[in-house]
N, C-alpha and C. Protein backbone atom coordinates (compact mmCIF):
# COMPACT_ATOMS: atom_id res chain seq x y z
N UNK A 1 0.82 -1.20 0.00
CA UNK A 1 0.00 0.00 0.00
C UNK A 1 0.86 1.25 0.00
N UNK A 2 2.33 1.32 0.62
CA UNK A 2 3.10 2.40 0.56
C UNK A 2 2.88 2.72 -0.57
N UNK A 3 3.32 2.32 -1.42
CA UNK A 3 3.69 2.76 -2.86
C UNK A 3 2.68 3.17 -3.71
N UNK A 4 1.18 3.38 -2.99
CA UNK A 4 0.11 4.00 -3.45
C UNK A 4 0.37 5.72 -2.50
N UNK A 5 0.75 5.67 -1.13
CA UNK A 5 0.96 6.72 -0.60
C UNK A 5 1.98 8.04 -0.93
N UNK A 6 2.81 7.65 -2.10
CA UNK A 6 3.50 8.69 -2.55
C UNK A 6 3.32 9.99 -2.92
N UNK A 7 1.91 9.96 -3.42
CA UNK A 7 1.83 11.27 -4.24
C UNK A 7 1.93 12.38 -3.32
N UNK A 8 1.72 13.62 -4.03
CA UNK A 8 1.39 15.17 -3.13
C UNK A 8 0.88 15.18 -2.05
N UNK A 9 -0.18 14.35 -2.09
CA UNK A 9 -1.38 14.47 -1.17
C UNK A 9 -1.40 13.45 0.19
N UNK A 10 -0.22 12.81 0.24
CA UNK A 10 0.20 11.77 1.09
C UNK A 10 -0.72 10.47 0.94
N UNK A 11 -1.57 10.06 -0.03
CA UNK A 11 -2.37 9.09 -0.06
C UNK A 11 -3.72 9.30 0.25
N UNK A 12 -3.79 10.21 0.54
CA UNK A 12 -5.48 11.05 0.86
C UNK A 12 -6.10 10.90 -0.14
N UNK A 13 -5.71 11.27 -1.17
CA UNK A 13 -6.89 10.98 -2.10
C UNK A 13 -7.19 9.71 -2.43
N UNK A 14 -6.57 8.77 -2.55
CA UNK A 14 -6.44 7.34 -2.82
C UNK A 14 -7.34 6.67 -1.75
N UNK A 15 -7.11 7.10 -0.43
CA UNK A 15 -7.53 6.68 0.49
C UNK A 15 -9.48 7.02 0.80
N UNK A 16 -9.62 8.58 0.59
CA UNK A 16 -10.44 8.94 0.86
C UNK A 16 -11.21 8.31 -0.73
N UNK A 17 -10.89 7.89 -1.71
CA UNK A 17 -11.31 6.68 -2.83
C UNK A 17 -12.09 5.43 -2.21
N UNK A 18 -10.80 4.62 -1.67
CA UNK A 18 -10.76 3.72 -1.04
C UNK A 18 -12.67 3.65 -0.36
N UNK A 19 -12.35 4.41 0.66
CA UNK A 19 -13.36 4.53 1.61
C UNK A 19 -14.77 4.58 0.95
N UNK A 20 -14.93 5.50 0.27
CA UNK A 20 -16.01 5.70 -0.50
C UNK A 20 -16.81 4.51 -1.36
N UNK A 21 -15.62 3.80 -1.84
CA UNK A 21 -16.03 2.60 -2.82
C UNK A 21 -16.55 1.78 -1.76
N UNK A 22 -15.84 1.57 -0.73
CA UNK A 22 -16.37 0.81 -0.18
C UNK A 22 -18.08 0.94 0.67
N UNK A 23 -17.86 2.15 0.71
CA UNK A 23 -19.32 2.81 1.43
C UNK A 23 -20.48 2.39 0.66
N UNK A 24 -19.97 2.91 -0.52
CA UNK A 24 -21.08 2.71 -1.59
C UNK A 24 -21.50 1.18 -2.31
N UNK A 25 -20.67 0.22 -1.91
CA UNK A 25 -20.63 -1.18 -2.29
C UNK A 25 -21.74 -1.68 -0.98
N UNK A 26 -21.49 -1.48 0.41
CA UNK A 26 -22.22 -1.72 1.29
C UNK A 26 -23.62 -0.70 1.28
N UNK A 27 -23.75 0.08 1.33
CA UNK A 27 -24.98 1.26 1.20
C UNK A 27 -25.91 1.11 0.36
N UNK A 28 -25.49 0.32 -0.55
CA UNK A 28 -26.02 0.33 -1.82
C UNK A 28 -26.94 -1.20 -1.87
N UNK A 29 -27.81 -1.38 -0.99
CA UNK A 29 -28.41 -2.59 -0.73
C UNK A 29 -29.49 -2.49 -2.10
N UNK A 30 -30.34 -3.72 -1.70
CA UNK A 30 -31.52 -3.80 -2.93
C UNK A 30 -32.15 -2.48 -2.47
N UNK A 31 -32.70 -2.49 -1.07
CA UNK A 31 -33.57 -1.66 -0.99
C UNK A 31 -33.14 0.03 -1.27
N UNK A 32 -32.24 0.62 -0.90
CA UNK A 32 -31.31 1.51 -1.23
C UNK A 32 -31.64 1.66 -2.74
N UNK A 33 -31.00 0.54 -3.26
CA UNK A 33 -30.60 1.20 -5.29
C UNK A 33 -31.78 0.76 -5.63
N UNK A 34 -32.96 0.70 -4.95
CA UNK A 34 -34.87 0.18 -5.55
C UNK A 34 -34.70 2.10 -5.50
N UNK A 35 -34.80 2.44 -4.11
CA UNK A 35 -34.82 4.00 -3.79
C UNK A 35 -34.53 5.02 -5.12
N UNK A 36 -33.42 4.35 -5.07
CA UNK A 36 -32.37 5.62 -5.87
C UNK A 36 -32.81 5.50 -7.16
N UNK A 37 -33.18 4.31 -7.77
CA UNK A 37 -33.89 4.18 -9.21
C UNK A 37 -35.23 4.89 -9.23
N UNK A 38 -35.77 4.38 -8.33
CA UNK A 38 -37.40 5.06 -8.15
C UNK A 38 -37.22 6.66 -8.56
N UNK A 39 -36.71 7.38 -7.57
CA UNK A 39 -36.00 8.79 -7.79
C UNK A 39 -35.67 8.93 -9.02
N UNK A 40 -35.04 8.25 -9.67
CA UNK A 40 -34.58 8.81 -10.92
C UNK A 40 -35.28 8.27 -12.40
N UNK A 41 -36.74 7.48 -12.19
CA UNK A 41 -37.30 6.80 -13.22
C UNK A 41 -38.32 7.80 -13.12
N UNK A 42 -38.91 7.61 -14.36
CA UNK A 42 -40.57 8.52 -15.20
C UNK A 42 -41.25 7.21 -15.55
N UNK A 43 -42.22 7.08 -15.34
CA UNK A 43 -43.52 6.54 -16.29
C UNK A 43 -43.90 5.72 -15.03
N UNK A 44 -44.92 4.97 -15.61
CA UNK A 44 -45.66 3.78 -13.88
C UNK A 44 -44.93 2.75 -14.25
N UNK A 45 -44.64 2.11 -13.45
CA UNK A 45 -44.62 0.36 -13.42
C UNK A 45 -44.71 -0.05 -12.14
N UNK A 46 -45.10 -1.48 -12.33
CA UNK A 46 -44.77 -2.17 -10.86
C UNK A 46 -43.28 -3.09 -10.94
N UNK A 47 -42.62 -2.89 -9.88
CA UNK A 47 -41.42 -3.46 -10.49
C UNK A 47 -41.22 -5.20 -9.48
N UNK A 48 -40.14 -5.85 -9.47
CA UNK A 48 -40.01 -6.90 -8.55
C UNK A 48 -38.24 -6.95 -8.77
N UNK A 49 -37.99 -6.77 -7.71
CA UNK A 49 -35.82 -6.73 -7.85
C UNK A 49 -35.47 -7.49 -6.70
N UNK A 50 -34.52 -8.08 -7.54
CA UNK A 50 -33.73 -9.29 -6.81
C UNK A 50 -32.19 -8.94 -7.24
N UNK A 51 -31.42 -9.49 -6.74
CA UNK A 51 -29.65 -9.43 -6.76
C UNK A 51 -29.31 -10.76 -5.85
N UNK A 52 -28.00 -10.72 -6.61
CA UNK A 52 -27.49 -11.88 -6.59
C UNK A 52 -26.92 -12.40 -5.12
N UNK A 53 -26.97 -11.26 -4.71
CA UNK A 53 -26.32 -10.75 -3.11
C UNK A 53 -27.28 -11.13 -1.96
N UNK A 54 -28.63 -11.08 -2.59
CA UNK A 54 -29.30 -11.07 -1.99
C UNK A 54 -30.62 -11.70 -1.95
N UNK A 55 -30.77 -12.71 -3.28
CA UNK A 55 -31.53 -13.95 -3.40
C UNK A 55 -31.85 -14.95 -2.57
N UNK A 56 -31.33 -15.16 -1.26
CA UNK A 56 -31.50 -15.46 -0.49
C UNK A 56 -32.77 -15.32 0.54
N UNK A 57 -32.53 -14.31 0.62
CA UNK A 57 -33.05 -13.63 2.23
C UNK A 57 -34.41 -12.59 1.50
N UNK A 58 -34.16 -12.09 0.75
CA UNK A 58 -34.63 -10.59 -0.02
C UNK A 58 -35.53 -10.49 -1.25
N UNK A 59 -36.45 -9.68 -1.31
CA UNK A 59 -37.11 -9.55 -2.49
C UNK A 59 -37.46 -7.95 -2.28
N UNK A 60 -37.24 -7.08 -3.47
CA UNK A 60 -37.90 -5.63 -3.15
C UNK A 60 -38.69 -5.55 -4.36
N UNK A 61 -39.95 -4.22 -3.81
CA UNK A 61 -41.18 -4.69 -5.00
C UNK A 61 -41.32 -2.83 -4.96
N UNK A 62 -41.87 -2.42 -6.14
CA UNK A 62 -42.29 -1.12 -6.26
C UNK A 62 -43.41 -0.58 -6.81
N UNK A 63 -44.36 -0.23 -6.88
CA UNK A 63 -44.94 0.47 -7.23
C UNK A 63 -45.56 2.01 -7.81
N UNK A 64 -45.53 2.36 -9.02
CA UNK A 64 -45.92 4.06 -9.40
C UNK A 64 -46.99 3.71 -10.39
N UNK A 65 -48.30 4.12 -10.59
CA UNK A 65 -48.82 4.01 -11.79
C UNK A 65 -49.39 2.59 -11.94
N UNK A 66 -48.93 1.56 -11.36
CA UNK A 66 -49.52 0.15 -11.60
C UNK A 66 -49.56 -0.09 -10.12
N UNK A 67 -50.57 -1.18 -10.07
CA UNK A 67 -50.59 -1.58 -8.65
C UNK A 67 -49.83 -3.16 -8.36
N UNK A 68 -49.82 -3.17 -6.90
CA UNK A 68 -48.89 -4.21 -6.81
C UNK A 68 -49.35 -4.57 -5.51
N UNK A 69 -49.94 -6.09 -5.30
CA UNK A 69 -50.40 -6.67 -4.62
C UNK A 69 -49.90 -7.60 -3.98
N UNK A 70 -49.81 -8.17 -2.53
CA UNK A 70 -49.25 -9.23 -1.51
C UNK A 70 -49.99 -9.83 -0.84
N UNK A 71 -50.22 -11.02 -0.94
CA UNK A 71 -51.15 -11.90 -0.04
C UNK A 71 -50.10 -13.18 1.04
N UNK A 72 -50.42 -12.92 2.19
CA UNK A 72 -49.71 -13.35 3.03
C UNK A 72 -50.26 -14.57 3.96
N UNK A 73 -50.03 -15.79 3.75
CA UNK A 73 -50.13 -17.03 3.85
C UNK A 73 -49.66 -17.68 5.21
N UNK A 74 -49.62 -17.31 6.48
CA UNK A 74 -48.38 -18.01 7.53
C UNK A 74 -48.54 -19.49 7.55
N UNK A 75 -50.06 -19.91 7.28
CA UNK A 75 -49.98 -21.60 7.42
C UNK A 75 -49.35 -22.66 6.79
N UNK A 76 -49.13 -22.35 5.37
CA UNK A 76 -48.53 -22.68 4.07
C UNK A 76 -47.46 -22.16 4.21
N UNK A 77 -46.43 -20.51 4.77
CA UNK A 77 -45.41 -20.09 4.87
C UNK A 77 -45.04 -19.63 3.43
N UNK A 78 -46.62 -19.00 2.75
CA UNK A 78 -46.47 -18.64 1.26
C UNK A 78 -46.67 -17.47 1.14
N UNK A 79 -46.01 -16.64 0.25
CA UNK A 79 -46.66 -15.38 -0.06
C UNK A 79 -46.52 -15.08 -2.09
N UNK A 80 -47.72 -14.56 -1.91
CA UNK A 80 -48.20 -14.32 -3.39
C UNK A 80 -47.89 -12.86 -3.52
N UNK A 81 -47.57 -12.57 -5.11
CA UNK A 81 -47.43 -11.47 -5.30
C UNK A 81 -47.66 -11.22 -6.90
N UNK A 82 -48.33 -10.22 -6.68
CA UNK A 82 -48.84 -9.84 -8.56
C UNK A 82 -49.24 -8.46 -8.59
N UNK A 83 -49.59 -8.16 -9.83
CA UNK A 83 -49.97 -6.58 -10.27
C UNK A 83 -51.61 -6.40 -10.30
N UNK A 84 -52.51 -7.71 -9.88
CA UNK A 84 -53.48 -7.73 -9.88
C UNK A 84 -54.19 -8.33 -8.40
N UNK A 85 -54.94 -8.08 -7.95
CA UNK A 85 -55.31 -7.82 -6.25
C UNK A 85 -55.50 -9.73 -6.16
N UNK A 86 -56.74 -9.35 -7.34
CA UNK A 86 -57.35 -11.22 -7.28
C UNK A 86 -56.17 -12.06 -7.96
N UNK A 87 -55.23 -12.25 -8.54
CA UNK A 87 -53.83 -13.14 -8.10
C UNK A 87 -53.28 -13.56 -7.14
N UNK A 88 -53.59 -13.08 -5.80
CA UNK A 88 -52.55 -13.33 -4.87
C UNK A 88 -53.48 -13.85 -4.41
N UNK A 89 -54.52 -14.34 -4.76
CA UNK A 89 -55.44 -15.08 -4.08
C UNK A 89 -55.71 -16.25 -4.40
N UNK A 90 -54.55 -16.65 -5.47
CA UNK A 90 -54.46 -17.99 -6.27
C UNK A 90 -54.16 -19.14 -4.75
N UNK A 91 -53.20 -19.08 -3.80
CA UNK A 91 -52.94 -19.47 -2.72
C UNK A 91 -53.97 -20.29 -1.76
N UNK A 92 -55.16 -19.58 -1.61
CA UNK A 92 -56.14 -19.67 -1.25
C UNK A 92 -56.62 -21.39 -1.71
N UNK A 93 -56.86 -21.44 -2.86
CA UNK A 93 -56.66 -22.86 -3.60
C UNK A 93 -56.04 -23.91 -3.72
N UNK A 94 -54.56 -23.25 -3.21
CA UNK A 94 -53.51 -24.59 -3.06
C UNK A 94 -53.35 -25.11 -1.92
N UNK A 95 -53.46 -26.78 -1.67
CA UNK A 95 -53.00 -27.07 -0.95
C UNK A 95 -51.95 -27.24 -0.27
N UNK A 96 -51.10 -27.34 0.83
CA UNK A 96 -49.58 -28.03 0.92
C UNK A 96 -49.74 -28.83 2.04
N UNK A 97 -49.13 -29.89 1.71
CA UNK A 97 -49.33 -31.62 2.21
C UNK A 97 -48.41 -30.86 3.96
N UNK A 98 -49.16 -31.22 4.62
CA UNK A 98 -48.99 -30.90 6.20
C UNK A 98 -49.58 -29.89 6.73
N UNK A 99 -50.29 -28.92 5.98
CA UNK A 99 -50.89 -27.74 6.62
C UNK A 99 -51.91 -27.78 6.23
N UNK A 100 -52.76 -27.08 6.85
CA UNK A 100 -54.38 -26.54 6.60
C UNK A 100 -54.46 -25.16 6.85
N UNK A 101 -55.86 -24.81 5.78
CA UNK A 101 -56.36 -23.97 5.86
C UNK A 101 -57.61 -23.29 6.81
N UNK A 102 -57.71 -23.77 7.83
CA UNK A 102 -58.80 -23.61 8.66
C UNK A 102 -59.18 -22.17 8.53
N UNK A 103 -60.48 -21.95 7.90
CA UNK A 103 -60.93 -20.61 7.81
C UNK A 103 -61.95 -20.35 8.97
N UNK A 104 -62.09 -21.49 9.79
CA UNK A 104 -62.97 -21.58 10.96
C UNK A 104 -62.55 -20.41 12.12
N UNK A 105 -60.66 -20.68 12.27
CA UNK A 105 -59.58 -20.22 13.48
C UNK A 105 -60.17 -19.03 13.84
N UNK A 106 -60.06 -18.69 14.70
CA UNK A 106 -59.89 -16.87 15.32
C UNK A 106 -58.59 -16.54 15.62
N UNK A 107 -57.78 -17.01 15.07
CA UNK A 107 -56.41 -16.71 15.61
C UNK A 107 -55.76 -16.17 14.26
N UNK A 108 -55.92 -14.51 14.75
CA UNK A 108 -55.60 -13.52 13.86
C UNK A 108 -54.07 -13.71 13.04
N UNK A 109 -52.99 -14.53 14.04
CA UNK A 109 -51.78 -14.66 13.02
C UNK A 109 -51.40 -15.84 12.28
N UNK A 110 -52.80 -16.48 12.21
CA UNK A 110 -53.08 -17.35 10.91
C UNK A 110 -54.00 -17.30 9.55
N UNK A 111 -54.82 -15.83 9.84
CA UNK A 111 -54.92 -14.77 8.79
C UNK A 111 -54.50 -14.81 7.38
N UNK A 112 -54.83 -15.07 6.38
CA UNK A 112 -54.54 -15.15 4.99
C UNK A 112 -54.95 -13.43 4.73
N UNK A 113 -53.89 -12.72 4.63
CA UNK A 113 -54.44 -11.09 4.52
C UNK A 113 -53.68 -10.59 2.88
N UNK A 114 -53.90 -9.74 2.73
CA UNK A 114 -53.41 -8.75 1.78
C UNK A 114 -53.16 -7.28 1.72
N UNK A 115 -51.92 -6.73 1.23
CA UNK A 115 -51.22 -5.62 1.06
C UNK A 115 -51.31 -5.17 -0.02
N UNK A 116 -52.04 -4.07 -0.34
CA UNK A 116 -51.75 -3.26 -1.55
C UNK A 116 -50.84 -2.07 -1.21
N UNK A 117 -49.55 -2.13 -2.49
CA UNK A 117 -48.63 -1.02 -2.14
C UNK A 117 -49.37 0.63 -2.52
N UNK A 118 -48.87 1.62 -2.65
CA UNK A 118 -49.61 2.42 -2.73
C UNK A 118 -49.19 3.56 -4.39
N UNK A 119 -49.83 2.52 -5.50
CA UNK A 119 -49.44 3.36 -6.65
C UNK A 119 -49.96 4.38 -7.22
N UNK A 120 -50.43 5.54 -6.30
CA UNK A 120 -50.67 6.59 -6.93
C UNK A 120 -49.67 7.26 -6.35
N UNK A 121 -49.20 7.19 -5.32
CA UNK A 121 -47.78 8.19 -4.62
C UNK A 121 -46.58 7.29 -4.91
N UNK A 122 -46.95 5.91 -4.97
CA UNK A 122 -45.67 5.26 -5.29
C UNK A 122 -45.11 4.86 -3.96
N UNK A 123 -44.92 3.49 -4.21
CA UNK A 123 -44.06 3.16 -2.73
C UNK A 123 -43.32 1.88 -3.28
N UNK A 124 -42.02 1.79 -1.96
CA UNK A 124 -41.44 0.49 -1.98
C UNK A 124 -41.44 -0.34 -1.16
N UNK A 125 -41.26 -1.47 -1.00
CA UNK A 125 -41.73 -2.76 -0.18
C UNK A 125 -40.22 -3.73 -0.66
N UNK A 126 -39.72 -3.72 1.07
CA UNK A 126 -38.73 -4.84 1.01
C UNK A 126 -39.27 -5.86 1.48
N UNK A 127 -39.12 -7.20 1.71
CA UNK A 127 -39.47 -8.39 1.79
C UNK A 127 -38.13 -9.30 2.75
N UNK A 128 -37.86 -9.61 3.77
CA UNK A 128 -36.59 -9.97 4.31
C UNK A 128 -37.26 -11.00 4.95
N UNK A 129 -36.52 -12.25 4.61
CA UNK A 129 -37.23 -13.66 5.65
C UNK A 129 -35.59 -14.03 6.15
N UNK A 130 -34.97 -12.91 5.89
CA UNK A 130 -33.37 -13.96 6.71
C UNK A 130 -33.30 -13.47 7.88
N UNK A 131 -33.83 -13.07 8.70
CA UNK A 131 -33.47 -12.26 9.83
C UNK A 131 -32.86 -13.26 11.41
N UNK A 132 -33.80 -14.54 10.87
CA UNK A 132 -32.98 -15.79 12.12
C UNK A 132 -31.98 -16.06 11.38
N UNK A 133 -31.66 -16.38 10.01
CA UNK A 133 -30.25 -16.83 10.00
C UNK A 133 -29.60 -16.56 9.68
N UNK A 134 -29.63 -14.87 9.46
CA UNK A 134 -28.12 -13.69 9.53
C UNK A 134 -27.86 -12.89 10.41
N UNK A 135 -26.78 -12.71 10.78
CA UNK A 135 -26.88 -11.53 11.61
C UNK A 135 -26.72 -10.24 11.32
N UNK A 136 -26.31 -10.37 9.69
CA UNK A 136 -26.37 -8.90 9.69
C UNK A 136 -27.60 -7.89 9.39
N UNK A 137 -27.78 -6.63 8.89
CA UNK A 137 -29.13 -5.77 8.98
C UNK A 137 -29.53 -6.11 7.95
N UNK A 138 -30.79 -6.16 7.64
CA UNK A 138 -31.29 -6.31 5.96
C UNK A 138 -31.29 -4.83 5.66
N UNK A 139 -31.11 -4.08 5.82
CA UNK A 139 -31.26 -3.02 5.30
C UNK A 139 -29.72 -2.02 5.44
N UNK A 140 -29.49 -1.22 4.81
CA UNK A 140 -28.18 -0.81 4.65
C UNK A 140 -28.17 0.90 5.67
N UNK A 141 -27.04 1.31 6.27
CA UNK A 141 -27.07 2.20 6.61
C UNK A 141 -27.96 3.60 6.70
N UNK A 142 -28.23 3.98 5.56
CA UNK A 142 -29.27 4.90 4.52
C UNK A 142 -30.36 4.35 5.50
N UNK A 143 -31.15 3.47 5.25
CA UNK A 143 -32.27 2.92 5.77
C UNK A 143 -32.41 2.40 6.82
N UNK A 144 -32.00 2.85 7.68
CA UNK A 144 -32.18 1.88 9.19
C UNK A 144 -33.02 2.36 10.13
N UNK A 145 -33.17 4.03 10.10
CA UNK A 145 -34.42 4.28 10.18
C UNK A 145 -35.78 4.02 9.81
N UNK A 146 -35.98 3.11 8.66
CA UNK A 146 -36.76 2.67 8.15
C UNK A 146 -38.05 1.75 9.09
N UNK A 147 -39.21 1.86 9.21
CA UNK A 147 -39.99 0.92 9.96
C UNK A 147 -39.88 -0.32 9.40
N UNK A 148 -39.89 -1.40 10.74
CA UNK A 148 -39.92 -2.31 10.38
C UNK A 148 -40.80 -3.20 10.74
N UNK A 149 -41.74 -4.08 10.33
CA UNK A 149 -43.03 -4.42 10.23
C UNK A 149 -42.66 -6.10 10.12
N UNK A 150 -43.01 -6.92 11.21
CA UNK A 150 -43.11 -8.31 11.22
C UNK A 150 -44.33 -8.82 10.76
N UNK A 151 -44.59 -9.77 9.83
CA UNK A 151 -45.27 -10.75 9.26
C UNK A 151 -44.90 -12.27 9.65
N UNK A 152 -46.49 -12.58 9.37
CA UNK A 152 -45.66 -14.50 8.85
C UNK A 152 -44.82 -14.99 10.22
N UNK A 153 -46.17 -14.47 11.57
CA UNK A 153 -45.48 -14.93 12.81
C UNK A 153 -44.01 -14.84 12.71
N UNK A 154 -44.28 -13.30 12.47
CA UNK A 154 -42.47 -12.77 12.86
C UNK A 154 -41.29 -13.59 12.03
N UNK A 155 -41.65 -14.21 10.95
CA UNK A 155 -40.51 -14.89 10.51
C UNK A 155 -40.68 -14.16 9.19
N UNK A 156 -41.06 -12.92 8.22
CA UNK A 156 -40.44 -12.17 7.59
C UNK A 156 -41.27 -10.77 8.13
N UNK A 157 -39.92 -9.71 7.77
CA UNK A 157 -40.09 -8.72 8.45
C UNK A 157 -40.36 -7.45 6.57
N UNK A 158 -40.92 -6.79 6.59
CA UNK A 158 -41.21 -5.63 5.56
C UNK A 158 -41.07 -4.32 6.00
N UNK A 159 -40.69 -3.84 5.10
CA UNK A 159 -40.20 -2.28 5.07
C UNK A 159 -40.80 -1.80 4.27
N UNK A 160 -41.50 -0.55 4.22
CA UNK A 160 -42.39 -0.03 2.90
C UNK A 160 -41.49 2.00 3.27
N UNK A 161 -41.16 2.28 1.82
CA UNK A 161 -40.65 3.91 1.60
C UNK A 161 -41.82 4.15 0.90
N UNK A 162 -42.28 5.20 1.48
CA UNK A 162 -43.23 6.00 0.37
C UNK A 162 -42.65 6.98 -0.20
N UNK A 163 -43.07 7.44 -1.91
CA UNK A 163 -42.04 7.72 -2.31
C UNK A 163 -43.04 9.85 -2.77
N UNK A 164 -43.67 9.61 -2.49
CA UNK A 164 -44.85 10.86 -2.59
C UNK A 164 -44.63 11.51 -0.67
N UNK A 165 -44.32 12.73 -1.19
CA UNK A 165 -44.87 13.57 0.04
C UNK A 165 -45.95 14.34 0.84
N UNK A 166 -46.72 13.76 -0.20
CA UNK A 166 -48.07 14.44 -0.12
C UNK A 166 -49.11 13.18 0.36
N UNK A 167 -48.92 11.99 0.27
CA UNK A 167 -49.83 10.94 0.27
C UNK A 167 -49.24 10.42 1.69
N UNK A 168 -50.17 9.79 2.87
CA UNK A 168 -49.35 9.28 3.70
C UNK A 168 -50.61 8.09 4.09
N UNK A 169 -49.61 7.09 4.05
CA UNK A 169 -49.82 5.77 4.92
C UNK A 169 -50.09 5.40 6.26
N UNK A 170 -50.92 5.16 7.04
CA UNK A 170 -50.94 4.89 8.11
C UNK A 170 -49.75 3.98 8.43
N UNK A 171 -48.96 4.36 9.94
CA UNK A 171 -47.95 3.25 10.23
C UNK A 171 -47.83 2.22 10.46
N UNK A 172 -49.19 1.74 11.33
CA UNK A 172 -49.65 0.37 11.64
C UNK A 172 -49.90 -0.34 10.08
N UNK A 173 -49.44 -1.21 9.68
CA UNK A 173 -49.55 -1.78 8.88
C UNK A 173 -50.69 -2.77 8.65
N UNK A 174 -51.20 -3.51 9.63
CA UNK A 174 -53.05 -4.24 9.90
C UNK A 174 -53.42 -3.39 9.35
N UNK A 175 -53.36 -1.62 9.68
CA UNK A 175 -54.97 -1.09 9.13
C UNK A 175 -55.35 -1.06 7.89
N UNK A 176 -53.53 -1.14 6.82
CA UNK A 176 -53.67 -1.27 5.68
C UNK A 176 -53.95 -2.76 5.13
N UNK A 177 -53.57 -3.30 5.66
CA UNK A 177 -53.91 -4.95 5.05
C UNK A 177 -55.70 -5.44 5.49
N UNK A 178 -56.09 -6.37 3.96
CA UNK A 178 -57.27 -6.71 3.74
C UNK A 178 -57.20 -8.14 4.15
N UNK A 179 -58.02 -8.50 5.38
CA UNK A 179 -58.65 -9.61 5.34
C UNK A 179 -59.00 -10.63 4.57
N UNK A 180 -58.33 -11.90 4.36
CA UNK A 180 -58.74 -12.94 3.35
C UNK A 180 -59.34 -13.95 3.57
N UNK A 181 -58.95 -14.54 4.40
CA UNK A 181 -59.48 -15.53 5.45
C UNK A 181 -60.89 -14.75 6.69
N UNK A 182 -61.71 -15.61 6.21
CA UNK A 182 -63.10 -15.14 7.50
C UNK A 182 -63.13 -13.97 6.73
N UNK A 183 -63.36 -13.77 5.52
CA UNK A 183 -63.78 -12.65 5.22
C UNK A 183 -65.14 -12.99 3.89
N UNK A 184 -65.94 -12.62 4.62
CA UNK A 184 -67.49 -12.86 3.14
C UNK A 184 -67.35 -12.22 2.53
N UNK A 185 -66.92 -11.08 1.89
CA UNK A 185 -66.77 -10.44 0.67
C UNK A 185 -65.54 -11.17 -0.42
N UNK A 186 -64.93 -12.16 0.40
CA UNK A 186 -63.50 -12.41 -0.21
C UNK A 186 -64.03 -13.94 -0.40
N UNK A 187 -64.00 -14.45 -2.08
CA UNK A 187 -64.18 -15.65 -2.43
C UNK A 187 -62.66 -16.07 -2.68
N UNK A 188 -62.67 -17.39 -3.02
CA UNK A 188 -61.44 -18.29 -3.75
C UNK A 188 -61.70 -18.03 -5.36
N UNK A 189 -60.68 -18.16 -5.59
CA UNK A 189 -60.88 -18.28 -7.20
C UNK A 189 -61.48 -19.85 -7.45
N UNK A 190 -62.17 -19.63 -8.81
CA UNK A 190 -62.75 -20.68 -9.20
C UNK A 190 -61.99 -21.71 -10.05
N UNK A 191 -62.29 -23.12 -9.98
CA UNK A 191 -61.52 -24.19 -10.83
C UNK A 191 -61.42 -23.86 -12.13
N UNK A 192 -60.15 -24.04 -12.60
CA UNK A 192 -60.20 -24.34 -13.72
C UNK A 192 -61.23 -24.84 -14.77
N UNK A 193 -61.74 -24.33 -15.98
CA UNK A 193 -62.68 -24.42 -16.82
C UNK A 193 -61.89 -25.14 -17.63
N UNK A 194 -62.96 -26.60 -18.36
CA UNK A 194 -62.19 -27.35 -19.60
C UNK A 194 -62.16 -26.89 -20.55
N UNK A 195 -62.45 -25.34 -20.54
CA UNK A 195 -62.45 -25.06 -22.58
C UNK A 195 -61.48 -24.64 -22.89
């Protein structure tokens, strides 16, 4: 490394390089560069971003102009996600060999609910289920202020940025999520048709 410290500047600039790259390699999480794109994109979409870094543990979802829907499953340990409300309700239908669907329960954190993000102001939604088996933050420096919102009997946690200053979200996150389960307005989708 001496032999980077030569110049005028005693290695300061090299150094104060150094530092930066590295800041910005860590800082620069999904949810972070979802942010920084959002900021700097025009037109609607709903988006869905993944990295390689972070395929694991992580999913970030966005919304401007299109809507973008989450249906949250704890019995099955499933979650649905689409640009259309009645998609994520495909779940509802599937079975998985060891669990049930008891729509009978009163036990609110077995709830089949749904999240609509908010695409007229635009928002983002991280998705983190690694939180027992990493220790580090899902979220990067920049964001740690960020609320953080447990689902899925606390085994994934969500982060939502709204990206409008004028539109605001209630914080509690229940008040925004729709009832799926024990809910009479809310059917299953229907079987498949042979034609």
């Amino acid at each position: 490394l001496s032999q980077f410290l030569t110049d005028h500047e005693g290695g300061s600039g090299l150094f104060n390089f150094v530092i930066k790259t590295i800041d910005a390699f860590f800082d620069n999480d999904l949810l972070h560069t979802t942010k920084t794109f959002m900021a700097n994109a025009k037109g609607s979409f709903g988006l869905c971003i993944t990295s390689s870094l972070d395929a694991n543990r992580q999913l970030c979802f966005a919304a401007r102009g299109q809507t973008m829907s989450f249906a949250f499953y704890p019995e099955a340990g499933l979650i649905c996600h689409g640009s259309e409300q009645a998609a994520v309700k495909a779940g509802m239908n599937f079975k998985l060999p060891g669990t049930k669907m008891d729509k009978s329960r009163h036990d609110v954190d077995n709830d089949v609910v749904r999240l609509d993000l908010d695409d007229l102001g635009g928002e983002i939604c991280l998705l983190d289920w690694g939180r027992q088996r990493y220790k580090n933050p899902a979220v990067s420096k920049p964001n740690r202020n960020t609320v953080k919102h447990a689902l899925m009997r606390g085994k994934v946690d969500v982060f939502l940025l709204q990206e409008s200053k004028t539109t605001t979200q209630n914080s509690k996150i229940f008040h925004r999520m729709t009832l799926l389960t024990r809910n009479s307005l809310i059917k299953p989708l229907r079987e498949d048709s042979q034609d």
